[in-house]
N, C-alpha and C. Protein backbone atom coordinates (compact mmCIF):
# COMPACT_ATOMS: atom_id res chain seq x y z
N UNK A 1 0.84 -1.19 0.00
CA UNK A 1 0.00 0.00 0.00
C UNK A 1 0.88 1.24 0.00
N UNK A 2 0.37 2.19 -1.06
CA UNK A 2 1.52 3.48 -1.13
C UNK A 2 0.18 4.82 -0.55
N UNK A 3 1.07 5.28 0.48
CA UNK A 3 -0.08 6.88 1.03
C UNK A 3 0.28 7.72 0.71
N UNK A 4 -0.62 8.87 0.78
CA UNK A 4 -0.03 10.36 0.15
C UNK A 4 -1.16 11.29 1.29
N UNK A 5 -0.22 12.13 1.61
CA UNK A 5 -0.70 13.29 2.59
C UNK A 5 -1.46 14.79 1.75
N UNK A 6 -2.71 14.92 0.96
CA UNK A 6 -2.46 15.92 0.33
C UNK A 6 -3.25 17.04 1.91
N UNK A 7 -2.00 18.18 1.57
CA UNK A 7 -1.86 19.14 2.81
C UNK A 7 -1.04 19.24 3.72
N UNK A 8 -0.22 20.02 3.93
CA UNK A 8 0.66 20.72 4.96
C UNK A 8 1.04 21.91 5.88
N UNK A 9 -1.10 21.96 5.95
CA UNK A 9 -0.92 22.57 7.22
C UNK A 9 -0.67 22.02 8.43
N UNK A 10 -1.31 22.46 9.55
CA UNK A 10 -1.16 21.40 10.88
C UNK A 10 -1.42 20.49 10.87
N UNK A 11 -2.19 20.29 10.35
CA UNK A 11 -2.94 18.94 9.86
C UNK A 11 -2.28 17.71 9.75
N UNK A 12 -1.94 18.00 8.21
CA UNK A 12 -0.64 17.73 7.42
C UNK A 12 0.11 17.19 7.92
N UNK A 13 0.84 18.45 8.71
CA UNK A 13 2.46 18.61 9.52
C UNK A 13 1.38 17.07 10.26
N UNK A 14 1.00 17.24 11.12
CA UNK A 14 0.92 16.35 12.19
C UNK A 14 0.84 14.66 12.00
N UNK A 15 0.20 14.44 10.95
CA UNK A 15 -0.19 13.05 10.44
C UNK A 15 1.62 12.67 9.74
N UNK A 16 2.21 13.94 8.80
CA UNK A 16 3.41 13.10 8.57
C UNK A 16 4.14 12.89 9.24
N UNK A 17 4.66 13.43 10.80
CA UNK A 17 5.19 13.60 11.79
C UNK A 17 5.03 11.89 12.72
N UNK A 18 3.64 11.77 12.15
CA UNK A 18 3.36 10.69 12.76
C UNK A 18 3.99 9.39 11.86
N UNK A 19 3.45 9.72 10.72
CA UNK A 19 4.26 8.35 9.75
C UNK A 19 5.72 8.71 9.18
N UNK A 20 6.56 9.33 9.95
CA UNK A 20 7.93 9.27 9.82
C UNK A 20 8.20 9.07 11.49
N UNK A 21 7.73 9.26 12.42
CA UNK A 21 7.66 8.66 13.73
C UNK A 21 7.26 6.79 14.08
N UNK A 22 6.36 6.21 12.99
CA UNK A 22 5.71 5.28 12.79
C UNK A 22 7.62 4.13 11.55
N UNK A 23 7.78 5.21 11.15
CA UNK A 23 8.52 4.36 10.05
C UNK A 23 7.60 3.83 8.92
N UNK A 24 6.54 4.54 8.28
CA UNK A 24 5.68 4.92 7.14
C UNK A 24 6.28 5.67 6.10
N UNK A 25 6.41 5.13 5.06
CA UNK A 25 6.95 5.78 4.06
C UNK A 25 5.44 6.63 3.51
N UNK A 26 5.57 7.93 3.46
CA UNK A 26 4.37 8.65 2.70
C UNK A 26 4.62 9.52 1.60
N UNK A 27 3.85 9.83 0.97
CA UNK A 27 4.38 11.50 -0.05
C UNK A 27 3.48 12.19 0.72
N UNK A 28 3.84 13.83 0.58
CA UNK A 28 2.95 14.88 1.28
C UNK A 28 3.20 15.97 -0.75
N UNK A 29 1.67 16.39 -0.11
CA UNK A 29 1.91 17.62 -1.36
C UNK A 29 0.80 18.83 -0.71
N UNK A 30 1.23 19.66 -1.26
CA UNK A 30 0.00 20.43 -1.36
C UNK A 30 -0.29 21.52 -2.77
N UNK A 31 -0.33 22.35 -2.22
CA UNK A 31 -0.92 23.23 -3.83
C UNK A 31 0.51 24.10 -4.85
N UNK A 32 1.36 24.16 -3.57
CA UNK A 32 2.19 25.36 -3.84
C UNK A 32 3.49 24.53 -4.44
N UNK A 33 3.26 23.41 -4.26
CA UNK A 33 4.48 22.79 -4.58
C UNK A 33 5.65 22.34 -3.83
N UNK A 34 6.23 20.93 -4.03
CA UNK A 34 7.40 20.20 -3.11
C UNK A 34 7.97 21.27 -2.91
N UNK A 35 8.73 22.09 -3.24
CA UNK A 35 10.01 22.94 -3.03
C UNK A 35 9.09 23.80 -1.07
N UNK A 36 8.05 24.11 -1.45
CA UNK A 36 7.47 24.53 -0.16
C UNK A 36 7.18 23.60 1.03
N UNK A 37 7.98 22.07 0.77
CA UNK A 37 7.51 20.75 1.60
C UNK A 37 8.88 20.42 1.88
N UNK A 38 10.31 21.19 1.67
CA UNK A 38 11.46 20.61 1.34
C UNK A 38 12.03 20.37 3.13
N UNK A 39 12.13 21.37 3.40
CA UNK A 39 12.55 21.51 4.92
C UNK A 39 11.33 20.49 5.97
N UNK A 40 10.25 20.33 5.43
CA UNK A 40 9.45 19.72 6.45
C UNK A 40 10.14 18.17 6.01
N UNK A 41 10.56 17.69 4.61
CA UNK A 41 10.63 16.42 4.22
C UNK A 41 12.23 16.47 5.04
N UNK A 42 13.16 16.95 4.83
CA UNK A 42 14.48 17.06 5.40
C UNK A 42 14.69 16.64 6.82
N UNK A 43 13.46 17.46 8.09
CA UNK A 43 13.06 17.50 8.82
C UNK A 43 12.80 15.82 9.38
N UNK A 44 12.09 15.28 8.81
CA UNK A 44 11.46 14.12 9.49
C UNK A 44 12.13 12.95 8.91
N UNK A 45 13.22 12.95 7.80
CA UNK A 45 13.47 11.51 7.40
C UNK A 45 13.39 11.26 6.02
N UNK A 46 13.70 10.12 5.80
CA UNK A 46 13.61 9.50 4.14
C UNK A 46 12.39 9.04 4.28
N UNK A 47 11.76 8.74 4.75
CA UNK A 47 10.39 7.75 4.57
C UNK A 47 9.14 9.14 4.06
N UNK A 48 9.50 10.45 4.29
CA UNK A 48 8.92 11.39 4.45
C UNK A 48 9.04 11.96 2.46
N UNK A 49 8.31 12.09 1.58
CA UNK A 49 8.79 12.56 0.29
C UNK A 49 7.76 14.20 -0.10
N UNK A 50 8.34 14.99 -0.07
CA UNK A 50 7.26 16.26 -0.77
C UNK A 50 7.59 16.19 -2.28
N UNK A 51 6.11 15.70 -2.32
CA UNK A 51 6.32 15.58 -3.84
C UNK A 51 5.04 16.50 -4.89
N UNK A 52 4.79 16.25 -5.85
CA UNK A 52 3.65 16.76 -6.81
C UNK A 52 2.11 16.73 -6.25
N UNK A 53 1.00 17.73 -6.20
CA UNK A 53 -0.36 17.08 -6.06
C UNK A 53 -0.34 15.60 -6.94
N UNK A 54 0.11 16.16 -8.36
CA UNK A 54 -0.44 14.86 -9.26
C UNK A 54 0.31 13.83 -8.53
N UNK A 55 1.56 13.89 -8.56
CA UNK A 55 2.37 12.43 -8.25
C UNK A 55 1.81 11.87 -7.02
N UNK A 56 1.26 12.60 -6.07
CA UNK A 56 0.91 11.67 -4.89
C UNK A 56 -0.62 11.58 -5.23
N UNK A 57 -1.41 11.75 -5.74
CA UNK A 57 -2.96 11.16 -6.53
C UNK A 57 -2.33 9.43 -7.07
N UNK A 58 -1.08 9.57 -7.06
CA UNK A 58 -1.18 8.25 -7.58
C UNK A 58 -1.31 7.09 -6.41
N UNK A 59 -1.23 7.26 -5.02
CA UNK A 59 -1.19 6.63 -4.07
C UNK A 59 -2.58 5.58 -4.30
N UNK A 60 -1.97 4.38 -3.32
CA UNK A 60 -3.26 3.65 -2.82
C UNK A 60 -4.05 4.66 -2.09
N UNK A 61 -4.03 5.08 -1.11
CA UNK A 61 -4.47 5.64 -0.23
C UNK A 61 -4.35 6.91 0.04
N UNK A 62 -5.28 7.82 -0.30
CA UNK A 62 -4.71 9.14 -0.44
C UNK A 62 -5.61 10.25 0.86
N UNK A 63 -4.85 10.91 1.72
CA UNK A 63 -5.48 11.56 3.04
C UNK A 63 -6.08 13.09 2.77
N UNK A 64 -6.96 13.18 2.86
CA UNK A 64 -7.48 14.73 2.71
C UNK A 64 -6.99 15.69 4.18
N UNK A 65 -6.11 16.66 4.30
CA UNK A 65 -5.64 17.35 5.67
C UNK A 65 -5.88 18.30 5.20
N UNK A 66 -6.71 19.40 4.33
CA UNK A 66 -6.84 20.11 4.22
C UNK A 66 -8.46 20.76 4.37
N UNK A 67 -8.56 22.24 4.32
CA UNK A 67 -9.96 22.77 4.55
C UNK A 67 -11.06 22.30 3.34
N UNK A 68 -12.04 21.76 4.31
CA UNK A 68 -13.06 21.16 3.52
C UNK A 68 -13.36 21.20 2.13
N UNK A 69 -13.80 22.96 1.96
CA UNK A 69 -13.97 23.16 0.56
C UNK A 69 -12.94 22.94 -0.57
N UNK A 70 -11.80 22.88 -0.47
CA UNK A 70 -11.09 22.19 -0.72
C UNK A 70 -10.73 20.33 -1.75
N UNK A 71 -11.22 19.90 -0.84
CA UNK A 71 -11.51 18.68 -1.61
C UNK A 71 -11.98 18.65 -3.00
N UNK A 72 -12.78 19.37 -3.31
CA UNK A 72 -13.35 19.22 -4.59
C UNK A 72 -12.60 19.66 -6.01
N UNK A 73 -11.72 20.21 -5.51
CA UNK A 73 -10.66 21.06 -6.87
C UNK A 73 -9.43 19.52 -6.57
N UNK A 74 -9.27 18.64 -5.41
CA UNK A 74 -8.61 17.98 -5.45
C UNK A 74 -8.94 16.62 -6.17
N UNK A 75 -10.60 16.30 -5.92
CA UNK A 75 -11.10 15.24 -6.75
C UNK A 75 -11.03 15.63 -8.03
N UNK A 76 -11.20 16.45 -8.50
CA UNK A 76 -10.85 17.18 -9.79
C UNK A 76 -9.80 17.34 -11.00
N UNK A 77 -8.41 16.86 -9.33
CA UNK A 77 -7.25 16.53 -10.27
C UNK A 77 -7.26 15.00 -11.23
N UNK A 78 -7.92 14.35 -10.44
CA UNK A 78 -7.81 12.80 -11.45
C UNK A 78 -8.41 12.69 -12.00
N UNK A 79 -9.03 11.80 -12.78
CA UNK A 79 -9.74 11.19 -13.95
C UNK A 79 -10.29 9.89 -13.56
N UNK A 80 -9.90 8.97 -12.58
CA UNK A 80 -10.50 7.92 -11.91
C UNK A 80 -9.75 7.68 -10.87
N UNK A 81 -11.03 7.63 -9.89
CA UNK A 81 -10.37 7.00 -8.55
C UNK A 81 -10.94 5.70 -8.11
N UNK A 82 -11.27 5.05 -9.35
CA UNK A 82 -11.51 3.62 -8.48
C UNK A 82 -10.48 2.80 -7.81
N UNK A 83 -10.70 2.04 -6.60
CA UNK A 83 -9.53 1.42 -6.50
C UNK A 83 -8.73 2.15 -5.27
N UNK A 84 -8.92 3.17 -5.31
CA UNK A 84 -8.34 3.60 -4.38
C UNK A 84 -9.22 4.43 -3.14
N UNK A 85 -8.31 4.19 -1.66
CA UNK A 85 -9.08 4.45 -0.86
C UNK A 85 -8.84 6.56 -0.55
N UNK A 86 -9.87 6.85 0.08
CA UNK A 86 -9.84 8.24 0.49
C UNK A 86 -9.74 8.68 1.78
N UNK A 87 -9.00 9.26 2.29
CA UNK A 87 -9.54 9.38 3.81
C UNK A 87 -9.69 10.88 4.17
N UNK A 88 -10.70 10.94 4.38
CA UNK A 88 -10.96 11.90 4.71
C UNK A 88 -10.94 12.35 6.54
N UNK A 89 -9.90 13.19 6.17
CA UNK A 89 -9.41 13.67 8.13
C UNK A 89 -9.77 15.42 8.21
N UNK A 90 -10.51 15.56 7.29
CA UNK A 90 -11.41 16.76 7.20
C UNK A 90 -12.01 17.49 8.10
N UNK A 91 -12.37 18.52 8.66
CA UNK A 91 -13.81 19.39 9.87
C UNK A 91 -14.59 20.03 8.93
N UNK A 92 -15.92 20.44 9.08
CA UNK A 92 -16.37 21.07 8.24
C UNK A 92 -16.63 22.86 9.29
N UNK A 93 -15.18 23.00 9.44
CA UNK A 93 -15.19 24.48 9.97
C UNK A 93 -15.38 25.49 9.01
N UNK A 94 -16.12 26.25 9.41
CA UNK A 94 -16.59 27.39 8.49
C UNK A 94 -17.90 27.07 7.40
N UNK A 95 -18.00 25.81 7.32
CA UNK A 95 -18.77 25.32 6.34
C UNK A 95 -20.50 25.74 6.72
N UNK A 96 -21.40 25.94 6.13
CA UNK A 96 -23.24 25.95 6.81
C UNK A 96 -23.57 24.72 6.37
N UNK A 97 -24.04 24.32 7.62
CA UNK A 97 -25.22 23.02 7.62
C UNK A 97 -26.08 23.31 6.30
N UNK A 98 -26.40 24.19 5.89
CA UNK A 98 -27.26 24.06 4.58
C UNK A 98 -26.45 23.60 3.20
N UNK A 99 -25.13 23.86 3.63
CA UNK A 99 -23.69 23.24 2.19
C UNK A 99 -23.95 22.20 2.36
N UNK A 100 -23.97 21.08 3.08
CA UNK A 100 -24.07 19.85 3.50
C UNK A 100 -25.31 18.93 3.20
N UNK A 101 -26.42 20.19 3.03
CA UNK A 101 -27.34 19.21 2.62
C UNK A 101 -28.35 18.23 3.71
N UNK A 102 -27.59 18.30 4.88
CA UNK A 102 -28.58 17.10 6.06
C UNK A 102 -27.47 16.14 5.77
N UNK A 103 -26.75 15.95 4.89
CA UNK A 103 -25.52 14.69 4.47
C UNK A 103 -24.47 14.97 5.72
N UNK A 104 -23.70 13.74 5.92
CA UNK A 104 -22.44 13.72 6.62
C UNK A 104 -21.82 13.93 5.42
N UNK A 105 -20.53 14.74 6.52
CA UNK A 105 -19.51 15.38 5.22
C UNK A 105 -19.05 14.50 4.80
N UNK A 106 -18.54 12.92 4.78
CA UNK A 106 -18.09 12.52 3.93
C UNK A 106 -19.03 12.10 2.78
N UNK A 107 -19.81 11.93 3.15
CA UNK A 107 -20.62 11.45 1.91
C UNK A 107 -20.54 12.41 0.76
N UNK A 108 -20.56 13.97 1.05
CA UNK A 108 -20.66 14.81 0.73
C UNK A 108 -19.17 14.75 -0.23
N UNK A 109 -18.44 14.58 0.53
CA UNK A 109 -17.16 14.20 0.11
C UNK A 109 -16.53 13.05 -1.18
N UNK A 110 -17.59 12.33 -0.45
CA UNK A 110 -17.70 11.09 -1.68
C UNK A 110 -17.65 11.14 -2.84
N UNK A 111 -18.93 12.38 -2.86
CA UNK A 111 -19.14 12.55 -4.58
C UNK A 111 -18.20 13.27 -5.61
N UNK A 112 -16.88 13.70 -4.87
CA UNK A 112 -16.02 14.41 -5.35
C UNK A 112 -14.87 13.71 -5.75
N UNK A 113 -15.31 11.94 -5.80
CA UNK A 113 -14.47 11.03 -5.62
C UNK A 113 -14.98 9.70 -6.17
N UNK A 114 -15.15 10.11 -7.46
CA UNK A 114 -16.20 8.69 -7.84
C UNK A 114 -15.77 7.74 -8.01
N UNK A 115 -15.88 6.41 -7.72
CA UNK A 115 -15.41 5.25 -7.72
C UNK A 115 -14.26 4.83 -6.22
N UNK A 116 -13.76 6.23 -5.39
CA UNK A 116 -12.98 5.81 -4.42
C UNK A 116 -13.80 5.22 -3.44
N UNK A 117 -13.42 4.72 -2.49
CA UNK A 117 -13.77 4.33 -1.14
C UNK A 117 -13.32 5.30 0.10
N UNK A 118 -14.33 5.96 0.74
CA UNK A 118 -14.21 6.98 1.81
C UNK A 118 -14.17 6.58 2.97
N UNK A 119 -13.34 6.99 3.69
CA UNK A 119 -13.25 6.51 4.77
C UNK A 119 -13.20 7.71 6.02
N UNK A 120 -13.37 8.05 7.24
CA UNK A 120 -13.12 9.07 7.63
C UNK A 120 -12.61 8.50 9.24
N UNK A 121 -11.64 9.27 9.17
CA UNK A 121 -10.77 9.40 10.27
C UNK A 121 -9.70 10.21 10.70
N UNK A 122 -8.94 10.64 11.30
CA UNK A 122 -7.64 11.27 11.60
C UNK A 122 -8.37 12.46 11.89
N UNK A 123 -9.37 12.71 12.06
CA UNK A 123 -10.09 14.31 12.04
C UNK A 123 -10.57 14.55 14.01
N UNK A 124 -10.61 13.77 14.31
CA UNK A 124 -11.28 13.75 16.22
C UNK A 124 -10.23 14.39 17.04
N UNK A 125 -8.85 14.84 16.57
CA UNK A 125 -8.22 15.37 17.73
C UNK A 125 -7.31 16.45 17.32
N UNK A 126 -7.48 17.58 18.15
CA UNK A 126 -6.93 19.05 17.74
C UNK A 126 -5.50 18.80 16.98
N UNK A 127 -4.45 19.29 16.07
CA UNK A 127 -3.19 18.96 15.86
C UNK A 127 -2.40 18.42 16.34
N UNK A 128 -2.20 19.42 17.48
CA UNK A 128 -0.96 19.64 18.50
C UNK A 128 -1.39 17.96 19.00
N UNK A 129 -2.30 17.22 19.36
CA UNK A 129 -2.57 15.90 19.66
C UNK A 129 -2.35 14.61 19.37
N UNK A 130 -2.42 15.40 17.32
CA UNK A 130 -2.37 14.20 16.69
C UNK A 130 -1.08 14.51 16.49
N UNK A 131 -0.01 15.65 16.47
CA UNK A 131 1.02 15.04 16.63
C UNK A 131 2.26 14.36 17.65
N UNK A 132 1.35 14.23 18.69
CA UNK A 132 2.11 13.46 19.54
C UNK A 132 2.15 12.25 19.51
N UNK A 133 3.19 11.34 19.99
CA UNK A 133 2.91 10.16 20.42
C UNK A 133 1.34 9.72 20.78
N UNK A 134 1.36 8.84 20.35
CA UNK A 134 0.00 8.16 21.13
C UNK A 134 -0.27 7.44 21.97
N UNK A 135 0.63 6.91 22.56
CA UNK A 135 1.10 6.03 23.44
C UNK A 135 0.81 7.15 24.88
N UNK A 136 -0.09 6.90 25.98
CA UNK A 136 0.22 7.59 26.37
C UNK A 136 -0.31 6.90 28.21
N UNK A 137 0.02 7.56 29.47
CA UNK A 137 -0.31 6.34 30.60
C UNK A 137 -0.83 5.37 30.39
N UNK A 138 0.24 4.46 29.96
CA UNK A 138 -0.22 3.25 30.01
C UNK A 138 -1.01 2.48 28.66
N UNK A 139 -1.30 3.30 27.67
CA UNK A 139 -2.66 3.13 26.84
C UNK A 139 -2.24 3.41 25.14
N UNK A 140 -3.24 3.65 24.32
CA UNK A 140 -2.70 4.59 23.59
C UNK A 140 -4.25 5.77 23.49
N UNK A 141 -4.11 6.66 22.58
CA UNK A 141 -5.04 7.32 21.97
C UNK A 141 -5.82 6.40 21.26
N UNK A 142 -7.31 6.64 21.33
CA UNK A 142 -7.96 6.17 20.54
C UNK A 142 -8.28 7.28 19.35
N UNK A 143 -8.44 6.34 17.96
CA UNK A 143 -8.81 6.86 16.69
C UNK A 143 -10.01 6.43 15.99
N UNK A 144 -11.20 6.93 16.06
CA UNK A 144 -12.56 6.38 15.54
C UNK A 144 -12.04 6.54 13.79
N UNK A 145 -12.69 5.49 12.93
CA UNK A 145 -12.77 4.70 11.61
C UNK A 145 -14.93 4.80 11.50
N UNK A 146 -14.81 5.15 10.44
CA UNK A 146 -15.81 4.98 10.14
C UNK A 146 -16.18 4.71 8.16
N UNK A 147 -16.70 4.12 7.86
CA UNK A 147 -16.90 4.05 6.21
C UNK A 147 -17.93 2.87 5.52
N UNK A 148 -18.69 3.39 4.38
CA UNK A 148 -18.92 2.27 4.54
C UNK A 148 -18.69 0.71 3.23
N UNK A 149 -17.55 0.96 3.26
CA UNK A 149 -16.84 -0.29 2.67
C UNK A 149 -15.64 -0.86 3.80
N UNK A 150 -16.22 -1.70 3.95
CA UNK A 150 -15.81 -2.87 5.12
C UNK A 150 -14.26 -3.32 5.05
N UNK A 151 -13.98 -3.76 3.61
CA UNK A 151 -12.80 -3.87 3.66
C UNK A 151 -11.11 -2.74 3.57
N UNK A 152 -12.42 -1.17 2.97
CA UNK A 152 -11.45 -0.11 2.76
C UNK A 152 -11.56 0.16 4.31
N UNK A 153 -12.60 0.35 5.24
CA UNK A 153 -12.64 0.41 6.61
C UNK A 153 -11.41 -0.69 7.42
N UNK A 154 -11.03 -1.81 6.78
CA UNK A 154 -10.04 -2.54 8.20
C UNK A 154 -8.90 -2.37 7.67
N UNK A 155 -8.59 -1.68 6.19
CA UNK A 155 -7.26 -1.09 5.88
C UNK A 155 -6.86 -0.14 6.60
N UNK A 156 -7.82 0.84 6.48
CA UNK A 156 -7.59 2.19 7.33
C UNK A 156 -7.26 1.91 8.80
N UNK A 157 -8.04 1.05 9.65
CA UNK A 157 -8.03 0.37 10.91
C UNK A 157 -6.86 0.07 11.30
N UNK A 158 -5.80 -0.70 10.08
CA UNK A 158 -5.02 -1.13 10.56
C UNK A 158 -3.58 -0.16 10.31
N UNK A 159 -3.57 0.54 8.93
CA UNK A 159 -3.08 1.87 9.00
C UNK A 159 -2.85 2.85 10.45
N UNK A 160 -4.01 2.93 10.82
CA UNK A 160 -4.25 3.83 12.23
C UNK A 160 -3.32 3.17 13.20
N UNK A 161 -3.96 1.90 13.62
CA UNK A 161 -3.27 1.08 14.56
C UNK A 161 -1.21 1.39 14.41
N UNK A 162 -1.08 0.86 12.83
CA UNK A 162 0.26 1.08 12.98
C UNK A 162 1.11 2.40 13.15
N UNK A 163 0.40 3.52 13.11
CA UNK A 163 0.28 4.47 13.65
C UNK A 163 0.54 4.86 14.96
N UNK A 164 -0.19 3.88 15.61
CA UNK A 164 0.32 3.79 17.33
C UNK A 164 -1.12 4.43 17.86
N UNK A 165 -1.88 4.80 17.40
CA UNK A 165 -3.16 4.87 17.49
C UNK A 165 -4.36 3.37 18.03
N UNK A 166 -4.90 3.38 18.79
CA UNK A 166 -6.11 2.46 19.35
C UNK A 166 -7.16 2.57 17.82
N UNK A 167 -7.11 1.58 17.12
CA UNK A 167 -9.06 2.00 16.63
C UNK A 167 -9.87 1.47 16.36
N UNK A 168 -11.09 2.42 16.23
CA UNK A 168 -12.08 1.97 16.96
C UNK A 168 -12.94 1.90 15.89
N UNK A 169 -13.81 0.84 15.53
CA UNK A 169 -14.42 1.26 13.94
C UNK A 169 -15.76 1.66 14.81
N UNK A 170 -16.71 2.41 14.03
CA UNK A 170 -17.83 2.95 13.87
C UNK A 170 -19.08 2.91 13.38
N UNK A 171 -18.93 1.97 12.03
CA UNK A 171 -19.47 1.35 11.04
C UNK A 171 -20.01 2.11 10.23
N UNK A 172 -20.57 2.56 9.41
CA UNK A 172 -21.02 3.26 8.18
C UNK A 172 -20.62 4.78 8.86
N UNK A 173 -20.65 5.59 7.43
CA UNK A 173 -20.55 7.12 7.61
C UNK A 173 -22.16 7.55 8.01
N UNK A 174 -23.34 6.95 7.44
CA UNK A 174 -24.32 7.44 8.09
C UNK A 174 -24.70 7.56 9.25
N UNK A 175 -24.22 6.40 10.02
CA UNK A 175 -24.11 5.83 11.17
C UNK A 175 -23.24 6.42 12.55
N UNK A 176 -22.07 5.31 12.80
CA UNK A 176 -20.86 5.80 13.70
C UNK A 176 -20.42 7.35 13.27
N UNK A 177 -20.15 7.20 11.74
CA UNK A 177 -19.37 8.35 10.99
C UNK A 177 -20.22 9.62 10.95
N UNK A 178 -20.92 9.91 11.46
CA UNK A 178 -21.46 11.65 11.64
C UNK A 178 -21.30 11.87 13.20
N UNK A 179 -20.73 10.78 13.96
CA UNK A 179 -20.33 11.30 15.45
C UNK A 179 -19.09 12.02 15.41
N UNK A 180 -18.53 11.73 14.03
CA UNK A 180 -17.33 12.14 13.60
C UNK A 180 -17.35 13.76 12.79
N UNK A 181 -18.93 14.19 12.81
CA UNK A 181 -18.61 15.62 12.71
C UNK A 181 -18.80 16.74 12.95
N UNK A 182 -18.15 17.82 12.26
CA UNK A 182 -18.28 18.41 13.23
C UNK A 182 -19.32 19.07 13.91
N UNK A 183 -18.97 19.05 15.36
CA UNK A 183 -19.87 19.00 16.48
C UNK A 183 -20.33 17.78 17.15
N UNK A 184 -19.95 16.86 16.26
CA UNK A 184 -20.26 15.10 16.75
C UNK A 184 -19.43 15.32 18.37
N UNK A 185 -19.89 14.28 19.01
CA UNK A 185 -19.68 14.00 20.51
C UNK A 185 -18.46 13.05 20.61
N UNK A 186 -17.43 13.11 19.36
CA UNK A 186 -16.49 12.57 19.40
C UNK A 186 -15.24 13.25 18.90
N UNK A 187 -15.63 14.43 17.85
CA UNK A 187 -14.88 15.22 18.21
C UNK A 187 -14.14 15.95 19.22
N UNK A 188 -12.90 16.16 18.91
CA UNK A 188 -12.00 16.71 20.23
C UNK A 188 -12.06 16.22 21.41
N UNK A 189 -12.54 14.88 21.31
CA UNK A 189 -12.40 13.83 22.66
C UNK A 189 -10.90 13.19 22.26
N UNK A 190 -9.77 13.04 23.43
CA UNK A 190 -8.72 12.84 23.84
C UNK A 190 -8.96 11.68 24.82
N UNK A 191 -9.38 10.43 23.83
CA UNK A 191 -9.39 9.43 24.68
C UNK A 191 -8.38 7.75 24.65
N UNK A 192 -8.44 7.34 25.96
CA UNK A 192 -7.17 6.76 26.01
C UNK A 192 -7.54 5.27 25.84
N UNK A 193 -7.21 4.36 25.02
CA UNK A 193 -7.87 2.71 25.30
C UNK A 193 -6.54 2.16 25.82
N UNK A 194 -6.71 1.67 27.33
CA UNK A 194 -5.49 0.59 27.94
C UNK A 194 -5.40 -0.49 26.82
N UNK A 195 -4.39 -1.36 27.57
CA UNK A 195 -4.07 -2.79 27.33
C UNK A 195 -3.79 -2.80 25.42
């Protein structure tokens, strides 16, 4: 499985921090171009690459860390995404409940992504959180999974996990996955699973 980080804000920063902490080889891109990703890639390691929007669209698995509206100029870059999974680690800050439709944002998300598999996660804990260790008294952080393709759901699951992350699936985005937004009762919960 090959990942790609598109975004390098905090977001971003924090998830690659984590998979060059993890020993995850990823690409990160964002809009402005590798040369603006050079010092963050330098920074964390070889496993770490700032590379092209296009070149990292080519990933198995490609992470949305950027502001919501957003996404859609990014589904935009490809021509088919079947086959490959999406994850969306998205908030819908700033966004109106009437953009949305009554839809959970990923679904919403979905359609900007035809043929991928959506998945949503990495989005429940402020930056500064997700880039810490996860490991933490005794435990680790838990990471809620939610989607609803079952098998793109225990990829992501286990992605997370190797991460150093606890997770926790949810089961469908209609379902588990709108506790996941924002304003869900799982947002910005900082919670710890022992053992």
């Amino acid at each position: 499985m090959t990942y790609a980080i598109i975004g390098s804000g905090n977001v971003g920063t924090a998830l690659a921090r984590q998979f060059a902490r993890s020993g995850i080889a990823v690409a990160i891109a964002n809009t402005r171009g590798p040369e603006t990703l050079a010092a963050l890639a330098d920074e964390l390691g070889a496993r770490i690459t700032a590379t092209t929007l296009q070149q990292a669209l080519e990933a198995d698995v490609v992470i949305l860390a950027l502001p919501f509206r957003a996404h859609v100029a990014v589904g935009r870059a490809a021509k088919d995404w079947s086959g490959k999974i999406v994850v969306d680690a998205m908030n819908t800050y700033g966004v109106a409940p009437e953009e949305l439709k009554g839809r959970p944002s990923s679904d919403v998300v979905a359609d900007a992504f035809p043929g991928a598999k959506v998945v949503k996660t990495l989005n429940q804990l402020p930056a500064r959180l997700l880039a810490m260790n996860p490991a933490e008294n005794g435990g680790r952080r838990v990471m809620f999974v939610a989607g609803n393709d079952e098998a793109a759901s225990a990829s992501i699951a286990g992605l997370v996990d190797s991460l150093g992350f606890a997770p926790i699936s949810l089961g469908k985005i209609n379902e588990g996955g709108a506790l996941l937004g924002l304003g869900g009762p799982l947002v910005l919960q900082n919670l710890i699973k022992q053992g």
